[in-house]
Protein backbone atom coordinates (compact mmCIF):
# COMPACT_ATOMS: atom_id res chain seq x y z
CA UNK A 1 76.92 119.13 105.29
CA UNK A 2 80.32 118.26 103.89
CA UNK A 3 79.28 114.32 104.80
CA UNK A 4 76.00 114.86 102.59
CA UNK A 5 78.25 116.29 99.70
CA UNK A 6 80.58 113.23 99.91
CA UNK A 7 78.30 110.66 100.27
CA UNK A 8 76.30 112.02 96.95
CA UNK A 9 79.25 111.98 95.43
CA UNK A 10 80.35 109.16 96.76
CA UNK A 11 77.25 107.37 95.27
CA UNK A 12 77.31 109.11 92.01
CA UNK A 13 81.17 107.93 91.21
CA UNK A 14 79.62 104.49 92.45
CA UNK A 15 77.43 104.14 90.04
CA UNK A 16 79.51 105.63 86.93
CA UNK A 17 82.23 102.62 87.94
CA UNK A 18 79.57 99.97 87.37
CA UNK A 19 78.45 101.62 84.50
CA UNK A 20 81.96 101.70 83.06
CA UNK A 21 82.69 105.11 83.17
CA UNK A 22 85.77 106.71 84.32
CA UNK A 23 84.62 108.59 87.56
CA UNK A 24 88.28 109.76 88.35
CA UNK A 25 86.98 113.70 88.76
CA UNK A 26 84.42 112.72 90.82
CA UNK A 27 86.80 110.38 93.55
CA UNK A 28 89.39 113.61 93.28
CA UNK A 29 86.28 116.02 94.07
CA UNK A 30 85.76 113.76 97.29
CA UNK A 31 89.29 114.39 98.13
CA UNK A 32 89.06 118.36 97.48
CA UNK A 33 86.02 118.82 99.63
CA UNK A 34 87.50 117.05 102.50
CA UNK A 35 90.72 119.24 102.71
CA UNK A 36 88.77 122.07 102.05
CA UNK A 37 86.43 121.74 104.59
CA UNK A 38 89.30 120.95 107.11
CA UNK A 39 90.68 124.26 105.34
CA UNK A 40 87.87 126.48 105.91
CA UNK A 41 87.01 124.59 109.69
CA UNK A 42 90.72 125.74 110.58
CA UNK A 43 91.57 121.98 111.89
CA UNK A 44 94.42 121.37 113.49
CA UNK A 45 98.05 122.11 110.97
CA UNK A 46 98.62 117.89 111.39
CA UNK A 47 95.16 117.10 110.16
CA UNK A 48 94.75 119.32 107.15
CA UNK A 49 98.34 118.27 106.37
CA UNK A 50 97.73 114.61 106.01
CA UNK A 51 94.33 115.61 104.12
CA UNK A 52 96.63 117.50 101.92
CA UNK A 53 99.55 114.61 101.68
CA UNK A 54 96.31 112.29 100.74
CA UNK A 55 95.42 114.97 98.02
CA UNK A 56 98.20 114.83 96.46
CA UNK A 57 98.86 111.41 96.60
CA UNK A 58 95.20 110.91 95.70
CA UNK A 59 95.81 112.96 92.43
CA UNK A 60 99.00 110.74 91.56
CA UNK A 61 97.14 107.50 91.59
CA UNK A 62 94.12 108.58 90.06
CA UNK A 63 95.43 110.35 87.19
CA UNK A 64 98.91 109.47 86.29
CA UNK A 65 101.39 106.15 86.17
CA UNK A 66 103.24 107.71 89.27
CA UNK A 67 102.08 104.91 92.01
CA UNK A 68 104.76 105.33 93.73
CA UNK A 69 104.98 108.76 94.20
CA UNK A 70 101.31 108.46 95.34
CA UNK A 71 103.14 105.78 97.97
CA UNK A 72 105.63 107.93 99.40
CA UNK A 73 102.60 110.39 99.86
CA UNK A 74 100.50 108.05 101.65
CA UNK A 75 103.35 107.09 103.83
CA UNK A 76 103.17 110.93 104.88
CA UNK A 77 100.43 110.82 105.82
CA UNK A 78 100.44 108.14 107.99
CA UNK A 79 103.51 109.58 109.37
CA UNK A 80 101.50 112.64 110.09
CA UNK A 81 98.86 110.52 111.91
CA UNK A 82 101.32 109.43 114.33
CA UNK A 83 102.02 112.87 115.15
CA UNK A 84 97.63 113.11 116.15
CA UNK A 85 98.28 110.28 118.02
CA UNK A 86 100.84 111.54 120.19
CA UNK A 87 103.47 108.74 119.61
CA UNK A 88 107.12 107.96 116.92
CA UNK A 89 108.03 105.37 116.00
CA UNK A 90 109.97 105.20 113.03
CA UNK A 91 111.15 101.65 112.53
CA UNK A 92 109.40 100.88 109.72
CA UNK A 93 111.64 103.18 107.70
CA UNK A 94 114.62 100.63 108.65
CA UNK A 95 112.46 98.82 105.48
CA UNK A 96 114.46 101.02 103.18
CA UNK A 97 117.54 99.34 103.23
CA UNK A 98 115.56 97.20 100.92
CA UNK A 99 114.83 99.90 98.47
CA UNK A 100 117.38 98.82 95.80
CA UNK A 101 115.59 95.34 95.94
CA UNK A 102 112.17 95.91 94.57
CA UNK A 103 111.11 99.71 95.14
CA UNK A 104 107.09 99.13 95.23
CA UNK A 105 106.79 96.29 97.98
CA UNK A 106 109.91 97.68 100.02
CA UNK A 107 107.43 101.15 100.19
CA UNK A 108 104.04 99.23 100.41
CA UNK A 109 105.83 97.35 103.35
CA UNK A 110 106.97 100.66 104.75
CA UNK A 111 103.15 102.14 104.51
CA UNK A 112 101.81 98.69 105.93
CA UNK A 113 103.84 98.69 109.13
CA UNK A 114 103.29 102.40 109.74
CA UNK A 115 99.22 101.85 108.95
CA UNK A 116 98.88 99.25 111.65
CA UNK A 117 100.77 100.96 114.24
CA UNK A 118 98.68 103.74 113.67
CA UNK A 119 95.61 101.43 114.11
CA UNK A 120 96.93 99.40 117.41
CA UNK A 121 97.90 103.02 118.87
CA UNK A 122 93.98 105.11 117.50
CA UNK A 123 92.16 102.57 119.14
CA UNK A 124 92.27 103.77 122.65
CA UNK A 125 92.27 107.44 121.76
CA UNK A 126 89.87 107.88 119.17
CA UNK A 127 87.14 105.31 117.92
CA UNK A 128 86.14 107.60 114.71
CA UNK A 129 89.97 107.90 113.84
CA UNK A 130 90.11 104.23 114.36
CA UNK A 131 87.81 103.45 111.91
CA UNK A 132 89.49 105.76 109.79
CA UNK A 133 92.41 103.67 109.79
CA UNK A 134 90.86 100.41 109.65
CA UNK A 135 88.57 101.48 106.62
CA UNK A 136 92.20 102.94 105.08
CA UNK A 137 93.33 99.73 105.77
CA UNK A 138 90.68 97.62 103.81
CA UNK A 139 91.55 100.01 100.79
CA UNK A 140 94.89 99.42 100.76
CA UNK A 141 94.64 95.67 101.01
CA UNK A 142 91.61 95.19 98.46
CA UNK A 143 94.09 98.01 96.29
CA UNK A 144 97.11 94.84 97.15
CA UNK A 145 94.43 92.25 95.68
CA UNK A 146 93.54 93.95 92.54
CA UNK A 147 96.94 94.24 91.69
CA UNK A 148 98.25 90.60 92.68
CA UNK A 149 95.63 89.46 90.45
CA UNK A 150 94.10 87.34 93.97
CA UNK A 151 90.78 88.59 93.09
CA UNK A 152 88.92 89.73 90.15
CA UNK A 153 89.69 93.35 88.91
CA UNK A 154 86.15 94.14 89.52
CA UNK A 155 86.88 94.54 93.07
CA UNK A 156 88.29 97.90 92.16
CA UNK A 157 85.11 99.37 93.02
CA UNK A 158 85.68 98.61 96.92
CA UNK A 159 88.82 100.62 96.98
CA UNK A 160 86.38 103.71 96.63
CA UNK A 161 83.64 102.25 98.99
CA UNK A 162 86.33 102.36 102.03
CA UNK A 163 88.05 105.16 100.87
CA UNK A 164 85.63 107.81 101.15
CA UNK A 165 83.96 106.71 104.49
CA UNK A 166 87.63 106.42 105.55
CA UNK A 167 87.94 110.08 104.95
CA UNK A 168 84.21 110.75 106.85
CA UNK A 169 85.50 109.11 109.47
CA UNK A 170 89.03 110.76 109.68
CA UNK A 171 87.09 114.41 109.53
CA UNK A 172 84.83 113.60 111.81
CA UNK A 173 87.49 112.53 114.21
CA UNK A 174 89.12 116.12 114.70
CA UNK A 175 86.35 118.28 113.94
């Protein structure tokens, strides 16, 4: 039911971005119902905790200047998914000594490196939490796009379209 929910929503905030509306409450409502249906399916602590890290963070980016707070949360919660997976490695975090340099890309980096370990080490366990990743993945570059300028801000609107399968997928995996 909760993958009905999302995907009305889903197509609802959809259409109020090409319209040119801000559809902000609906992308955060996606968000909600995911962590509480984790919530209420009493998922494993390390599941509903990276839901809730991606909340948060989720809450930062859509509704204040704070990117990277929102960051630093998503890097959580990838740091949580290695703890599903069954694996640590923490090497990416040897990135920070770059922190003083240029905060943003020095935490971006950080996120990148953990993301695709996560993918290399999901595909042989789980093909749904996989996909999870990947789709994650596509977000976060297409969100590294917009922002470079590489393609037209337009684009914006396929942040959303992987984002919320990404988070199908990711409840799907452990449920």
């Amino acid at each position: 039911m909760i993958y009905f929910i999302n995907i009305i929503i889903g197509l609802l905030f959809i259409c109020f971005d090409l319209l040119g509306y801000n559809s902000n409450l609906l992308k955060y409502l996606v968000s909600f119902n995911s962590l509480a249906y984790l919530i209420i399916k009493r998922a494993n602590i390390y599941v509903i905790l990276a839901m809730a890290f991606a909340f948060i963070a989720d809450y930062f980016l859509l509704f204040s200047d704070l990117y990277i707070l929102g960051i630093i949360l998503f890097i959580f919660v990838q740091i949580t998914y290695m703890y599903l997976l069954n694996y640590h490695n923490y090497l990416p975090l040897c990135l920070l000594i770059f922190i003083f340099v240029d905060p943003l890309i020095t935490l971006v980096l950080i996120y990148l490196c953990f993301s695709l370990l996560n993918l290399y080490h999901s595909y042989p366990i789980s093909k749904s939490f996989f996909t999870s990743i990947l789709l994650l993945l596509l977000c976060d570059i297409t969100i590294g796009l917009v922002f470079l300028e590489i393609v037209d801000p337009r684009c914006f609107i396929f942040i959303w379209i992987f984002y919320l399968p990404s988070q199908l997928f990711f409840i799907f995996s452990f449920l």
